[in-house]
Structures are given as C-alpha cells and as structure tokens.
N, C-alpha and C. Protein backbone atom coordinates (compact mmCIF):
# COMPACT_ATOMS: atom_id res chain seq x y z
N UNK A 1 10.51 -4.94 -7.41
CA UNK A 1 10.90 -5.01 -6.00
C UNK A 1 9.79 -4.41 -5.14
N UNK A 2 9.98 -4.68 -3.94
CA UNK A 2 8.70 -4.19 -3.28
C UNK A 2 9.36 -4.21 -1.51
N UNK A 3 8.80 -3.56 -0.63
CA UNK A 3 9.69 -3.86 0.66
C UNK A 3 9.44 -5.03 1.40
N UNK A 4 10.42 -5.01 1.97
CA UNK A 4 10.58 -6.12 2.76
C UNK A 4 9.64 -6.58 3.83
N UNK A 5 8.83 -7.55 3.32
CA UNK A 5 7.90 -8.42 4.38
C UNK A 5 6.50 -7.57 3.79
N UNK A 6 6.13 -6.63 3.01
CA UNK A 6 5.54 -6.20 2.29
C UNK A 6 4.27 -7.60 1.65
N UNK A 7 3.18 -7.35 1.36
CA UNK A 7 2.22 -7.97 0.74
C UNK A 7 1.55 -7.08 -0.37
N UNK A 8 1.81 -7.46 -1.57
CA UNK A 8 0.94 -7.10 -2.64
C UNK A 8 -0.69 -6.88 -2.56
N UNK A 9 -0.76 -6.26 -2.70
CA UNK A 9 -2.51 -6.73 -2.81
C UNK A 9 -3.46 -5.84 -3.79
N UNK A 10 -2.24 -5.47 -4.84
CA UNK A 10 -3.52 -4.60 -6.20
C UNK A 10 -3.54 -3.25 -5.91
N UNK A 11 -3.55 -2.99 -6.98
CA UNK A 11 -3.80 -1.40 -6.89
C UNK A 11 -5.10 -0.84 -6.53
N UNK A 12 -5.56 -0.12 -5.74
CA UNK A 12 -6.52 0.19 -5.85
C UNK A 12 -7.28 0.98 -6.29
N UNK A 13 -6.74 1.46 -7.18
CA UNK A 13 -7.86 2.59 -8.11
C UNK A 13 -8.43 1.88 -8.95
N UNK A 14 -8.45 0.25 -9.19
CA UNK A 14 -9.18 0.02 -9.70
C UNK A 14 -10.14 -1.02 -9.09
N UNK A 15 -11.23 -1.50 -9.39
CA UNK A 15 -12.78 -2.55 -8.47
C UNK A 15 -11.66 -3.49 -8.19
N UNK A 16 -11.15 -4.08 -9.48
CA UNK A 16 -10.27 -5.48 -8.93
C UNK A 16 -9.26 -5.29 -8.09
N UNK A 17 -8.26 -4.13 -8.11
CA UNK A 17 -7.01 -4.47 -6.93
C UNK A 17 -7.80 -3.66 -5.98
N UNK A 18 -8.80 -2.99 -5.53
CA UNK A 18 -9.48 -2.93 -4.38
C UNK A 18 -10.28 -4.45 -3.95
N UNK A 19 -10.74 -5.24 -4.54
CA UNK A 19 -11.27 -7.10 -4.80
C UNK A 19 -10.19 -7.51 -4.20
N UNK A 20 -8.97 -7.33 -4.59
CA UNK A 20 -7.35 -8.06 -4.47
C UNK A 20 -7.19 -7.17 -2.59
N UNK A 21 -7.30 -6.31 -2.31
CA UNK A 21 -6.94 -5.84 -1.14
C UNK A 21 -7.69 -6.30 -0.11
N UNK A 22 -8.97 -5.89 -0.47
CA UNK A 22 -10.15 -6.56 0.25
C UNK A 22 -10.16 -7.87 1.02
N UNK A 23 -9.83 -9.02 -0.04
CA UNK A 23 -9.12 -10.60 0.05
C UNK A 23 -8.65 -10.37 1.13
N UNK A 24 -7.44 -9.66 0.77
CA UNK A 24 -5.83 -9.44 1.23
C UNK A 24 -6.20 -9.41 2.92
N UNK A 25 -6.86 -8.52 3.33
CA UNK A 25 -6.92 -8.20 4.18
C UNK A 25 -8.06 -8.51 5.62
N UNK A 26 -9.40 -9.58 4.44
CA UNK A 26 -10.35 -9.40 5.22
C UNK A 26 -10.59 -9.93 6.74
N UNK A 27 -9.01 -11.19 6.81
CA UNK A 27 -9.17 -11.70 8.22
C UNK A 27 -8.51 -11.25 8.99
N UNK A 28 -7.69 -10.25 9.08
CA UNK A 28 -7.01 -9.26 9.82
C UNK A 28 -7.68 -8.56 10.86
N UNK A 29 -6.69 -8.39 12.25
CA UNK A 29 -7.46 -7.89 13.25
C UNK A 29 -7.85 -6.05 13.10
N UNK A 30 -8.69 -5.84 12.98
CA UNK A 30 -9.08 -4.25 12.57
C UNK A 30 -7.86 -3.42 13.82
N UNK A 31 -7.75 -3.91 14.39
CA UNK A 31 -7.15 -2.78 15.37
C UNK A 31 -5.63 -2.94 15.47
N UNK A 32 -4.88 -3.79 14.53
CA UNK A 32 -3.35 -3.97 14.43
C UNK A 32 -3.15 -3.09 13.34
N UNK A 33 -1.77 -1.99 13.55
CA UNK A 33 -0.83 -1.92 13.16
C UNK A 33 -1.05 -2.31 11.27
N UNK A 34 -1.81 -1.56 10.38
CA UNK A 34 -1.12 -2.08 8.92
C UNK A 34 -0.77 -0.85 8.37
N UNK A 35 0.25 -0.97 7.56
CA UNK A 35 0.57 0.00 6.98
C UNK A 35 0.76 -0.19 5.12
N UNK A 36 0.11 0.75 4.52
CA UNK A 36 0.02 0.70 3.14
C UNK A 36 1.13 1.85 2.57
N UNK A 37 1.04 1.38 0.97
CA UNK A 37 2.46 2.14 0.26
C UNK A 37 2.01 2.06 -1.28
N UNK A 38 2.26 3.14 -2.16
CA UNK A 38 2.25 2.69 -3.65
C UNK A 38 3.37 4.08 -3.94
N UNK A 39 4.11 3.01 -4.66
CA UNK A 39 5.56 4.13 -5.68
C UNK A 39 5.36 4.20 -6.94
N UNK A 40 4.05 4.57 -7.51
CA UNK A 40 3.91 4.37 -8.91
C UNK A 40 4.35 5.28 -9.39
N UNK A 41 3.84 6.67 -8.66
CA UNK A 41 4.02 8.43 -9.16
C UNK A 41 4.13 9.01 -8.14
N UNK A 42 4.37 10.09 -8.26
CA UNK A 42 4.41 11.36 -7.31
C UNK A 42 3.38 11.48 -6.52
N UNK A 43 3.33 11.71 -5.27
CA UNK A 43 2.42 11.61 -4.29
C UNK A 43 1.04 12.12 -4.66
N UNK A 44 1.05 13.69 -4.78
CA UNK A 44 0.00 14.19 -4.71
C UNK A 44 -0.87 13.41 -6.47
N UNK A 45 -0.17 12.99 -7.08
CA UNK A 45 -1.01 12.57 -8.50
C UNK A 45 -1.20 10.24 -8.44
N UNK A 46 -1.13 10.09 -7.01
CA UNK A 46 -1.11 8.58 -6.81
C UNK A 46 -2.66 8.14 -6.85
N UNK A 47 -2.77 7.30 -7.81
CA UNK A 47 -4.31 6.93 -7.82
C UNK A 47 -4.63 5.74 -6.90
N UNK A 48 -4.18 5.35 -6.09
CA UNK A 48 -4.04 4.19 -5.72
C UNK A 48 -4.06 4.60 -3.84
N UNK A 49 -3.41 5.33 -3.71
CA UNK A 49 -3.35 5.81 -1.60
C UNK A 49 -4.56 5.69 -1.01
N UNK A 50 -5.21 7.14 -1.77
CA UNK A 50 -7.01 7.62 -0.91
C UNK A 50 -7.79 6.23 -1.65
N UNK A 51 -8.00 5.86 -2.32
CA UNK A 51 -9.17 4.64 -2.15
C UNK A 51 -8.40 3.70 -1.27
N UNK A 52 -7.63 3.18 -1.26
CA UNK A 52 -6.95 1.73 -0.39
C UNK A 52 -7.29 2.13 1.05
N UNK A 53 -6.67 3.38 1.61
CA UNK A 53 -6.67 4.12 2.61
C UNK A 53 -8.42 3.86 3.25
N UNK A 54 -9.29 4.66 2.14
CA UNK A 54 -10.98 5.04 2.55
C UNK A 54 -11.44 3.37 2.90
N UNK A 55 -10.92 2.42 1.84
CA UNK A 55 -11.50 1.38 1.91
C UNK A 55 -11.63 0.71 3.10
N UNK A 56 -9.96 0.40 3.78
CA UNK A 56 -9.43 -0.18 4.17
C UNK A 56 -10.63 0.75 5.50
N UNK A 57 -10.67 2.13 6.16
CA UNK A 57 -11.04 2.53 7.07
C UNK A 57 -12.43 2.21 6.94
N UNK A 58 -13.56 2.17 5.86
CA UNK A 58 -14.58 1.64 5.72
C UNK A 58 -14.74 0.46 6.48
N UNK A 59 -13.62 -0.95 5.99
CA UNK A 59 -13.48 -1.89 6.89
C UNK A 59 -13.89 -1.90 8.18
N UNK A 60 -13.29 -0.54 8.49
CA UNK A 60 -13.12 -1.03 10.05
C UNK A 60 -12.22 -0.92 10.72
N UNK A 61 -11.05 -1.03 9.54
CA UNK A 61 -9.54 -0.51 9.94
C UNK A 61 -9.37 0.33 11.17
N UNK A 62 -8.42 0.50 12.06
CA UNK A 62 -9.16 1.66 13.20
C UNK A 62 -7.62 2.24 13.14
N UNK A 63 -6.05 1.74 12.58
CA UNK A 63 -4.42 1.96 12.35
C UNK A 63 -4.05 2.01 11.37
N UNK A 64 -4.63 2.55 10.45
CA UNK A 64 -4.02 2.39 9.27
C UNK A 64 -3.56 3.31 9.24
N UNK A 65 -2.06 3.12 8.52
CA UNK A 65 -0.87 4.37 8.10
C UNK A 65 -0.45 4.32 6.69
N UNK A 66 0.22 5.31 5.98
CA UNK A 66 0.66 5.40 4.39
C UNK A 66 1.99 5.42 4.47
N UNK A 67 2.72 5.21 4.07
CA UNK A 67 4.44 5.40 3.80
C UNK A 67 4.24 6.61 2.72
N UNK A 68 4.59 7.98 2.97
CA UNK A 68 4.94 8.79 2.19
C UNK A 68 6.06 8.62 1.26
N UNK A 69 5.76 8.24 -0.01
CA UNK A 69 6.93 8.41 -0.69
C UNK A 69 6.36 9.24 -1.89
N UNK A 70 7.32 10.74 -1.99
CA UNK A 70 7.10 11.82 -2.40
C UNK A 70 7.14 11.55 -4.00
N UNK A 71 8.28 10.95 -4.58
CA UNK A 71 8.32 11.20 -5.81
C UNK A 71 7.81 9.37 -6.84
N UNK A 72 8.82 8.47 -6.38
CA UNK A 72 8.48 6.90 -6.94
C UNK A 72 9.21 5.96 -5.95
N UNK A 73 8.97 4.87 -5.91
CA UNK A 73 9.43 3.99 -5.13
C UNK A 73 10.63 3.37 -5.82
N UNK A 74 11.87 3.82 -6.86
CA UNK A 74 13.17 3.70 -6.66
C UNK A 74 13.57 4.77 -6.24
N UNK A 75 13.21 6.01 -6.78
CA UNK A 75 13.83 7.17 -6.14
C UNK A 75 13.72 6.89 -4.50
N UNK A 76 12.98 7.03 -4.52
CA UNK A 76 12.66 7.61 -2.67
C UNK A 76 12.45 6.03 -1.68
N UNK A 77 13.00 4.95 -2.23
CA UNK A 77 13.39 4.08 -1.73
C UNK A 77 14.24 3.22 -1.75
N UNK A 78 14.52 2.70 -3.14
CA UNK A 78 15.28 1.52 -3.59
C UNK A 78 16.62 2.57 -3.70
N UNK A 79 16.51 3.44 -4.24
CA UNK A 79 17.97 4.07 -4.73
C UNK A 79 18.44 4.61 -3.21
N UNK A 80 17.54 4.66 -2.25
CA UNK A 80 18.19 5.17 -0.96
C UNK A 80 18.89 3.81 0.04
N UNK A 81 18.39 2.57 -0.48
CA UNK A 81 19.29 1.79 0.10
C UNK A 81 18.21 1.04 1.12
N UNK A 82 17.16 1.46 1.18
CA UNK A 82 16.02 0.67 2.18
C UNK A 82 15.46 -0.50 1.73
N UNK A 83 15.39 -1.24 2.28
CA UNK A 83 15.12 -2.77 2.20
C UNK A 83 14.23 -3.03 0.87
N UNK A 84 14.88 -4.04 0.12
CA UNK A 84 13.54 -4.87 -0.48
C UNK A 84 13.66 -6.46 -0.90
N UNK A 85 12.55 -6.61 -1.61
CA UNK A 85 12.97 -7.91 -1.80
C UNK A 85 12.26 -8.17 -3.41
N UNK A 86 12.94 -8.76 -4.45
CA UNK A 86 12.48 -9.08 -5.63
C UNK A 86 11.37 -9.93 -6.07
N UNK A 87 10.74 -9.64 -6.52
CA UNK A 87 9.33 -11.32 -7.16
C UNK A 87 8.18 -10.67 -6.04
N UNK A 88 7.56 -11.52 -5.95
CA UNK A 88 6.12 -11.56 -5.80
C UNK A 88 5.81 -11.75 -4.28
C-alpha cells in the first residue's frame, strides 16, 4: 500500500531508485509543492529520506517536504486509518 495519489519512484539509498526518482521527477516545476515519504524503518535509521531529500534539492527543488513517520508506514499510517491505495 502506499498513500493516496502518492508516486513511487525507488528508494533512494540506492544509484538506481535515486535513477528511478530522478526520471520521476525531472519535468516537474522546481518551485511546486512535492512532498516525499519512506515507511521502511524508524525514522532516525531510514536510508532512503536524506539522499531523496539532498537530491531532489540539488535539482533545484526550492519545496520540498518529508512526511515524518516515526516508526513504519503501517504503524504510523495504515493502522491509523489514513488513506491508501493498493498496487503500484
């Protein structure tokens, strides 16, 4: 599951789902509104936030925001009842 209206685009701790984000994102207006998220692990041990985050501001990004989710993304989302949607 993943949230609602949400876009995949790779993990980024690694070259390829930073490749996969990169894609994801490269025709996007730098100055709108995106907001990124990963519920793999516990915040402070997420390999995936600070590179997507650095990258994304490297871009050019000038709004980029994180969804804090403290512990995993059923705990601290799905099990709280906030939107998602199944598949891809």
């Amino acid at each position: 599951a993943h949230i609602t209206g949400a876009i995949h685009a790779g993990p980024a701790v690694s070259e390829n789902g930073r490749a996969q984000l990169r894609q994801t994102v490269e025709h996007m207006d730098r100055h709108k509104l995106l907001v990124i998220y990963c519920g793999c692990c516990p915040w402070p041990r997420c390999p995936n936030i600070r590179p997507a985050f650095e990258m994304l501001r490297q871009m050019g990004f000038t709004n980029v925001k994180a969804v804090y989710i403290p512990d995993n993304f059923g705990a601290n989302w799905v099990n709280l009842g906030y939107p998602t949607v199944k598949g891809a």
